[in-house]
PDB file of N, CA and C in Angstrom:
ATOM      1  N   UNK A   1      -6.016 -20.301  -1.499  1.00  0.00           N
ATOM      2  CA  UNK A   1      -5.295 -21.403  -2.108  1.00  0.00           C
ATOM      3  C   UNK A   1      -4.622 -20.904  -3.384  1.00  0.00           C
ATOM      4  N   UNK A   2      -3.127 -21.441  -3.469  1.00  0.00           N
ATOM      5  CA  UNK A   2      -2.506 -20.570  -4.752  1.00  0.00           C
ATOM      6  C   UNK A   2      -2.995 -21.630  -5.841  1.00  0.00           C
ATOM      7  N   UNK A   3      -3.724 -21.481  -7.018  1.00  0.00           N
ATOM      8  CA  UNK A   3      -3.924 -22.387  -7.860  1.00  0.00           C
ATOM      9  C   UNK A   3      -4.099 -21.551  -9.376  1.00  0.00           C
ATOM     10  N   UNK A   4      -3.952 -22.451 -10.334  1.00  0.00           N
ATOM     11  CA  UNK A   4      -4.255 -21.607 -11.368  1.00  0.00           C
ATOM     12  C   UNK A   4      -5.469 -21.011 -11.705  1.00  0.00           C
ATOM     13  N   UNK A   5      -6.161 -21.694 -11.298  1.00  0.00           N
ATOM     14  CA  UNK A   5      -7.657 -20.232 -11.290  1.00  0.00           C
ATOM     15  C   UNK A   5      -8.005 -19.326 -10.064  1.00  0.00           C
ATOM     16  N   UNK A   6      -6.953 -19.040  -8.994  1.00  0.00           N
ATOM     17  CA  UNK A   6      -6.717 -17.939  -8.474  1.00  0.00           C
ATOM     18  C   UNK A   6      -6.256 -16.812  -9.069  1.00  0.00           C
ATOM     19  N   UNK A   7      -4.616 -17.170  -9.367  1.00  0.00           N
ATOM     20  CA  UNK A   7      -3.616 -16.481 -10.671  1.00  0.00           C
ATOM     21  C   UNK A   7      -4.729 -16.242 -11.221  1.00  0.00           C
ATOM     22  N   UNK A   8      -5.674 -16.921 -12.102  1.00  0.00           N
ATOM     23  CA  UNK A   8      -6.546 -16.034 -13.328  1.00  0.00           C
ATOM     24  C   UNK A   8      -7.143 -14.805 -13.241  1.00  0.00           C
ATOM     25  N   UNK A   9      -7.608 -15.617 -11.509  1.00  0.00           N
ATOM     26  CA  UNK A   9      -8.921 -14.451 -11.004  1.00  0.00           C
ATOM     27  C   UNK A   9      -8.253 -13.259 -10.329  1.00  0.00           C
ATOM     28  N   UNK A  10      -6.851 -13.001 -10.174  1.00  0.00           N
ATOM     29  CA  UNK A  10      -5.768 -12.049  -9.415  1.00  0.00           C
ATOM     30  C   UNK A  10      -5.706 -10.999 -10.851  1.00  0.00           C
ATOM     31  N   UNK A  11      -5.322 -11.811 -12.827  1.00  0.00           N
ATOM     32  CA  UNK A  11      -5.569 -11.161 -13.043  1.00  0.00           C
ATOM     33  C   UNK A  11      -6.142 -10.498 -13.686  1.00  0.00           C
ATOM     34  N   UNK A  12      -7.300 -11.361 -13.888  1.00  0.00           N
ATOM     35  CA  UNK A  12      -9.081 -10.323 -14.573  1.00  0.00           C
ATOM     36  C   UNK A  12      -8.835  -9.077 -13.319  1.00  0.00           C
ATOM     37  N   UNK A  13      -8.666  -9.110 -11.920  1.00  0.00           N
ATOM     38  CA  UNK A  13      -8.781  -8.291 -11.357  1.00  0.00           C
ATOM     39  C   UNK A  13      -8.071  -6.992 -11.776  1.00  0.00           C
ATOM     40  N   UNK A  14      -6.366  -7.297 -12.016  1.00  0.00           N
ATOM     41  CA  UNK A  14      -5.573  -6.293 -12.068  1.00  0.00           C
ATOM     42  C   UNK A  14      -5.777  -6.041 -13.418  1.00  0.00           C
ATOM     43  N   UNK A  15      -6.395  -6.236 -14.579  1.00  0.00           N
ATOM     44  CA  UNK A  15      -6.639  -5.914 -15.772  1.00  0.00           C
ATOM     45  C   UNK A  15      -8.081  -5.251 -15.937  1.00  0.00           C
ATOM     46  N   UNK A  16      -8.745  -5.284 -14.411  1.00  0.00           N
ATOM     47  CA  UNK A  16      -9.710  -3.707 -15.010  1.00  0.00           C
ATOM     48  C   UNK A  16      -9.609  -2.865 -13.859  1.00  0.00           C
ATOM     49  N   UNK A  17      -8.196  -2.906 -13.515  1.00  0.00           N
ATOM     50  CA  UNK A  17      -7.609  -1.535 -12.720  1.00  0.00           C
ATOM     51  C   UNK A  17      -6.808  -0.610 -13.555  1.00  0.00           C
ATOM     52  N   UNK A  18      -6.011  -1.118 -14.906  1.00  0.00           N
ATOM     53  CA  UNK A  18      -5.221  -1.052 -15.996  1.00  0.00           C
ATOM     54  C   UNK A  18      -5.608   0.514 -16.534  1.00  0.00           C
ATOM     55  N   UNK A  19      -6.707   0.353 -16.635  1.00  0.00           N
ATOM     56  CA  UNK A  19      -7.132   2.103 -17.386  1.00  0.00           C
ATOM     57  C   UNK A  19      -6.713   2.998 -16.245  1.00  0.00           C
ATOM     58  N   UNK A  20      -7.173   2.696 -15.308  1.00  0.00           N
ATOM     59  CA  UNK A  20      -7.130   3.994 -13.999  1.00  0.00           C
ATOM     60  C   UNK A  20      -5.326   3.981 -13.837  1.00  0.00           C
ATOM     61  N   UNK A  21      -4.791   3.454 -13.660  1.00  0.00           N
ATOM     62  CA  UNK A  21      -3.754   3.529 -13.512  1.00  0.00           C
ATOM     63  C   UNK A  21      -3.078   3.977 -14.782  1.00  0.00           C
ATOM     64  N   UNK A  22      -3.169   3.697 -15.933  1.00  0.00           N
ATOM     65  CA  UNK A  22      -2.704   4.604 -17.166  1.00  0.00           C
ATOM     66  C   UNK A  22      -3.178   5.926 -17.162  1.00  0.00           C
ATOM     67  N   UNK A  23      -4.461   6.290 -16.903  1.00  0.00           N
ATOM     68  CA  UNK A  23      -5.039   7.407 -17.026  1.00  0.00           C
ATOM     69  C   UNK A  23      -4.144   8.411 -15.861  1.00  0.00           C
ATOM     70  N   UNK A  24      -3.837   7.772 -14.862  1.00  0.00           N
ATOM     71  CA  UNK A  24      -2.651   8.039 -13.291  1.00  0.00           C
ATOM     72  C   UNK A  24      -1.807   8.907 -14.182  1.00  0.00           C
ATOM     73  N   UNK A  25      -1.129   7.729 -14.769  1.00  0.00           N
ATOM     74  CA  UNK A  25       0.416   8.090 -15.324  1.00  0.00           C
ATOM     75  C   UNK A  25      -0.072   9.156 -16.272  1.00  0.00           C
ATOM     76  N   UNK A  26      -0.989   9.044 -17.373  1.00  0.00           N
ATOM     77  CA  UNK A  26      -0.842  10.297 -18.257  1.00  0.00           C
ATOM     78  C   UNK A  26      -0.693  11.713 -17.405  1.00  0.00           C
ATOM     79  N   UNK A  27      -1.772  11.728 -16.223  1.00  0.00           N
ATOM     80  CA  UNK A  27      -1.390  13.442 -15.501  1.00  0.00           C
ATOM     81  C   UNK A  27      -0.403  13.698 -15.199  1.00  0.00           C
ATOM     82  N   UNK A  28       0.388  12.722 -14.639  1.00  0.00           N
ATOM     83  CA  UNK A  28       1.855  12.715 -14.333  1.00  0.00           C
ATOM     84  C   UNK A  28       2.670  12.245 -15.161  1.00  0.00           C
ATOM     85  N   UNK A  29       2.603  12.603 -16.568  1.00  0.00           N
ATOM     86  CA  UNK A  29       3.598  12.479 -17.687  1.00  0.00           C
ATOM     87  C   UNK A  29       4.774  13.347 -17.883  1.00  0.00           C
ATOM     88  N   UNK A  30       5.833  13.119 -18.191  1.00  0.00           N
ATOM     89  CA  UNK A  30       6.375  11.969 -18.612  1.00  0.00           C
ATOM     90  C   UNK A  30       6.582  11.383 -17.042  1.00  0.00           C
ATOM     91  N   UNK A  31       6.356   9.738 -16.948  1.00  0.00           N
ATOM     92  CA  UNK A  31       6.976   8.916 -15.876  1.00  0.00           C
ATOM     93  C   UNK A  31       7.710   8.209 -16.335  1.00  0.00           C
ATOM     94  N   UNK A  32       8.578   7.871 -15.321  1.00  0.00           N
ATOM     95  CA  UNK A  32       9.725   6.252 -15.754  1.00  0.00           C
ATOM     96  C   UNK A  32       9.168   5.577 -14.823  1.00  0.00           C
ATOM     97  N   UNK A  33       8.517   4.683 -15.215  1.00  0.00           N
ATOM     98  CA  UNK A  33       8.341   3.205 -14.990  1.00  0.00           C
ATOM     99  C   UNK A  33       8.628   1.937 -14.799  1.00  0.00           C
ATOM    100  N   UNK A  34       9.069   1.383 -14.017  1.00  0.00           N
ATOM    101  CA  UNK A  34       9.461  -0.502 -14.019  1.00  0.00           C
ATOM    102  C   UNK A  34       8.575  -1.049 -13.054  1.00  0.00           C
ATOM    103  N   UNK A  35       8.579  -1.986 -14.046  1.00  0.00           N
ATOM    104  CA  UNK A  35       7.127  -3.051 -14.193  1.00  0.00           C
ATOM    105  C   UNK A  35       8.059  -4.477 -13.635  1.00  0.00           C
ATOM    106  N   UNK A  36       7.756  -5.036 -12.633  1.00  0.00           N
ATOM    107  CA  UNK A  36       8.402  -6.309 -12.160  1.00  0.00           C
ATOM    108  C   UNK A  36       7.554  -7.355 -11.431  1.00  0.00           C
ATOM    109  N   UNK A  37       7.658  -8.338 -11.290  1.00  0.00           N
ATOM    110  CA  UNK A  37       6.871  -9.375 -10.605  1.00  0.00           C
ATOM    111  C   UNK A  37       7.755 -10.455  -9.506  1.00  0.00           C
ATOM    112  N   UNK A  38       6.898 -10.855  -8.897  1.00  0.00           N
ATOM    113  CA  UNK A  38       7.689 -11.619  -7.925  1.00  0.00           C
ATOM    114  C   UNK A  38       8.457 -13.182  -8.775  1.00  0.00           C
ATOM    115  N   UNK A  39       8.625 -13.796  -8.333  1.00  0.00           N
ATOM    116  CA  UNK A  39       8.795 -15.397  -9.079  1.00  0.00           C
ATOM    117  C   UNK A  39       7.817 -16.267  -9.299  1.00  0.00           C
ATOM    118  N   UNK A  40       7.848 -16.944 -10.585  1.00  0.00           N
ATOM    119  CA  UNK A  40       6.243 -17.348 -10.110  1.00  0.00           C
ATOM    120  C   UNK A  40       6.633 -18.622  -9.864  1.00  0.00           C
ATOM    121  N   UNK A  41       5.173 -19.526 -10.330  1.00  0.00           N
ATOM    122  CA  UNK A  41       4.926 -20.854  -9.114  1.00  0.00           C
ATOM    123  C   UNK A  41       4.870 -21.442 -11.204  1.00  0.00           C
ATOM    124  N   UNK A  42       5.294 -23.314 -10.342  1.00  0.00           N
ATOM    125  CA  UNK A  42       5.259 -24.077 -11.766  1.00  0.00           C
ATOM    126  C   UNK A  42       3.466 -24.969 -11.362  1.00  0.00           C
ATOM    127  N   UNK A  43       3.297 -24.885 -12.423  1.00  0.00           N
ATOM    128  CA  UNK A  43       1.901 -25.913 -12.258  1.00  0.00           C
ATOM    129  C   UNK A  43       1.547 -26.722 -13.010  1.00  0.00           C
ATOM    130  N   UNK A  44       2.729 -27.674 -13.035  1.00  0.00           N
ATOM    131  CA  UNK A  44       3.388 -29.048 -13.780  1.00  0.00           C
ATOM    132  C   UNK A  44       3.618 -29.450 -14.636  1.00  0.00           C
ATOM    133  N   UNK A  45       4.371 -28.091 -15.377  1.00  0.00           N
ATOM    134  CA  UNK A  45       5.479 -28.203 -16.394  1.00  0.00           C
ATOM    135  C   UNK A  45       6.477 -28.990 -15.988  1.00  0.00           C
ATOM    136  N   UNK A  46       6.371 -29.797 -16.894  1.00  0.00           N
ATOM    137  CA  UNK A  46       7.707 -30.882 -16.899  1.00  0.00           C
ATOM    138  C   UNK A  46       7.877 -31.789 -15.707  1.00  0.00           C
ATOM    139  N   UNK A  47       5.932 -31.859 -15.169  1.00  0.00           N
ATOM    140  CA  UNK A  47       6.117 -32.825 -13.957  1.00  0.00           C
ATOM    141  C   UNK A  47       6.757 -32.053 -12.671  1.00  0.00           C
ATOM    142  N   UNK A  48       6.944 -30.463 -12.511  1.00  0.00           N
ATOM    143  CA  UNK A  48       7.368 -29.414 -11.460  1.00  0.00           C
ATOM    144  C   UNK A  48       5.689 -29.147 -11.029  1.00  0.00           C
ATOM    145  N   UNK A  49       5.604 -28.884  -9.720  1.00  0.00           N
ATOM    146  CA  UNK A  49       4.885 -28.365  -9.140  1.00  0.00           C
ATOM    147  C   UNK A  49       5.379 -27.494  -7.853  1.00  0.00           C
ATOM    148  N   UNK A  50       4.640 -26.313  -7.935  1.00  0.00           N
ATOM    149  CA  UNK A  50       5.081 -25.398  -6.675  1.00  0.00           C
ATOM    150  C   UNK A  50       6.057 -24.240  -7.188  1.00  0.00           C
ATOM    151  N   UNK A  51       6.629 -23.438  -6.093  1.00  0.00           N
ATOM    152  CA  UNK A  51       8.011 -22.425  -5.847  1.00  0.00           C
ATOM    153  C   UNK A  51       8.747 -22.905  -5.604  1.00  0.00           C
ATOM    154  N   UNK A  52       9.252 -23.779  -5.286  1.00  0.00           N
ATOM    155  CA  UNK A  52      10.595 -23.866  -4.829  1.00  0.00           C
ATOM    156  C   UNK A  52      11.406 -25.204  -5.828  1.00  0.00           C
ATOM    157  N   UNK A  53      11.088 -25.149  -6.562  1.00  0.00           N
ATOM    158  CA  UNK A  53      11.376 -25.927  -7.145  1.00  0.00           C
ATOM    159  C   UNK A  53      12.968 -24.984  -8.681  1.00  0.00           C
ATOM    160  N   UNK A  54      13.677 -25.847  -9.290  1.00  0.00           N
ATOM    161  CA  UNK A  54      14.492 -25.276 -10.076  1.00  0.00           C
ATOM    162  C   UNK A  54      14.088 -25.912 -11.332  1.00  0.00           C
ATOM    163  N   UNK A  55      13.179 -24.714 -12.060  1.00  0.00           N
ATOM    164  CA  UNK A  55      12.837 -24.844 -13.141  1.00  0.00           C
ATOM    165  C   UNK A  55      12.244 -23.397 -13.683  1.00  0.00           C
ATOM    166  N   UNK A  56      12.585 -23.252 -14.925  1.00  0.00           N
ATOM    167  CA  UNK A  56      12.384 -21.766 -15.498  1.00  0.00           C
ATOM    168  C   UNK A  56      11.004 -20.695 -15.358  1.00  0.00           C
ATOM    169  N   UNK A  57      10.162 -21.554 -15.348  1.00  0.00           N
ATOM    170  CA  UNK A  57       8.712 -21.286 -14.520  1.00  0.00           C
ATOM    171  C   UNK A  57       8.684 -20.324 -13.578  1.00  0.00           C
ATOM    172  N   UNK A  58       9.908 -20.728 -12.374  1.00  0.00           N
ATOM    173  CA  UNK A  58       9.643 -20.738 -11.635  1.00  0.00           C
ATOM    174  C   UNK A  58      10.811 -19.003 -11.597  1.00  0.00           C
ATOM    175  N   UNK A  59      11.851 -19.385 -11.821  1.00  0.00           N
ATOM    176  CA  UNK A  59      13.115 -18.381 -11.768  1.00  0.00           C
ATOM    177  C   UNK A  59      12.999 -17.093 -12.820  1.00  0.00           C
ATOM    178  N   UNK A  60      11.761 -17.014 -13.961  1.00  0.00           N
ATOM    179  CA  UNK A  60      12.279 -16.277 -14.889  1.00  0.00           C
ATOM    180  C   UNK A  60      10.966 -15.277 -14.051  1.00  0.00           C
ATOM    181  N   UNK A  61      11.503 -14.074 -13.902  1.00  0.00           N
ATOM    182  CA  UNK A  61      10.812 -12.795 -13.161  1.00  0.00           C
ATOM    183  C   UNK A  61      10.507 -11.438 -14.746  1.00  0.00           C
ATOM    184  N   UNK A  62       9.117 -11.726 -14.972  1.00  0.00           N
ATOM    185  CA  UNK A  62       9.016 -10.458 -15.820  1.00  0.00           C
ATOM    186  C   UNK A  62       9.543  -9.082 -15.430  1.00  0.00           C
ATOM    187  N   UNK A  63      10.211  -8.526 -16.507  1.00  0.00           N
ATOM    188  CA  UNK A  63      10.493  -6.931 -15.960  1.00  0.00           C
ATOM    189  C   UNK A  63      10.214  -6.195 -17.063  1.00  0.00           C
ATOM    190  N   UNK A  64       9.692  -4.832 -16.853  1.00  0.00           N
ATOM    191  CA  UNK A  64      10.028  -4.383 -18.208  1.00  0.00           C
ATOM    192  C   UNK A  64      10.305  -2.703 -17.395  1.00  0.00           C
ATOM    193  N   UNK A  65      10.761  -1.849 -18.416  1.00  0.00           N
ATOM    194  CA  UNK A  65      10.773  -0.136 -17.640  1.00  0.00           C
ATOM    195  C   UNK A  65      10.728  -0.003 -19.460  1.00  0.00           C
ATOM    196  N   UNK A  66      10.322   1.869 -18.691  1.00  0.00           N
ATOM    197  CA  UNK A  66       9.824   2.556 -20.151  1.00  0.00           C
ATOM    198  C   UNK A  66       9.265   3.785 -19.308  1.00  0.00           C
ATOM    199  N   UNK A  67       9.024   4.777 -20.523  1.00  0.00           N
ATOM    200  CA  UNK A  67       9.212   6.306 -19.862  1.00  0.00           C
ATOM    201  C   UNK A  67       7.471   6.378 -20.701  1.00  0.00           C
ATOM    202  N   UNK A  68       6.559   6.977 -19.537  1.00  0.00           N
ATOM    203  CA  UNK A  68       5.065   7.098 -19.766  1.00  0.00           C
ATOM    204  C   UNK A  68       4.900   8.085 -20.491  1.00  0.00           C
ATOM    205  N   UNK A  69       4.628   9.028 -21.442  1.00  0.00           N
ATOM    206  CA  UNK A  69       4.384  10.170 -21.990  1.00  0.00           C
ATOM    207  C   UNK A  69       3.047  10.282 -22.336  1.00  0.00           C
TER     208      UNK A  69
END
């Protein structure tokens, strides 16, 4: 079920994978990196619920890039 204490528990998960995967990139330094996410879901901001909906929640996609050294 997509809910907000899934999202939480997706990412306590991916935040104690975080070291191993930095520790990755340092052997293989320098890397270029981009960091992106899918779209996310609203969970009733402004009375929006869900994906498919048109509201900033929903459309704004984190990105970031940067070179690992």
């Amino acid at each position: 079920e997509d809910t907000i204490e899934s999202h939480a528990a997706a990412l306590e998960y991916v935040d104690t994978q975080l070291l191993r995967l930095w520790k990755a990139l340092e052997e293989r330094s320098p890397t270029f990196c981009i960091i992106c996410s899918d779209h996310g879901t609203a969970y009733g901001e402004n009375g929006y619920t869900g994906h498919r909906v048109s509201h900033s929640v929903v459309w704004t996609v984190p990105y970031a890039e940067f070179i690992f050294n």
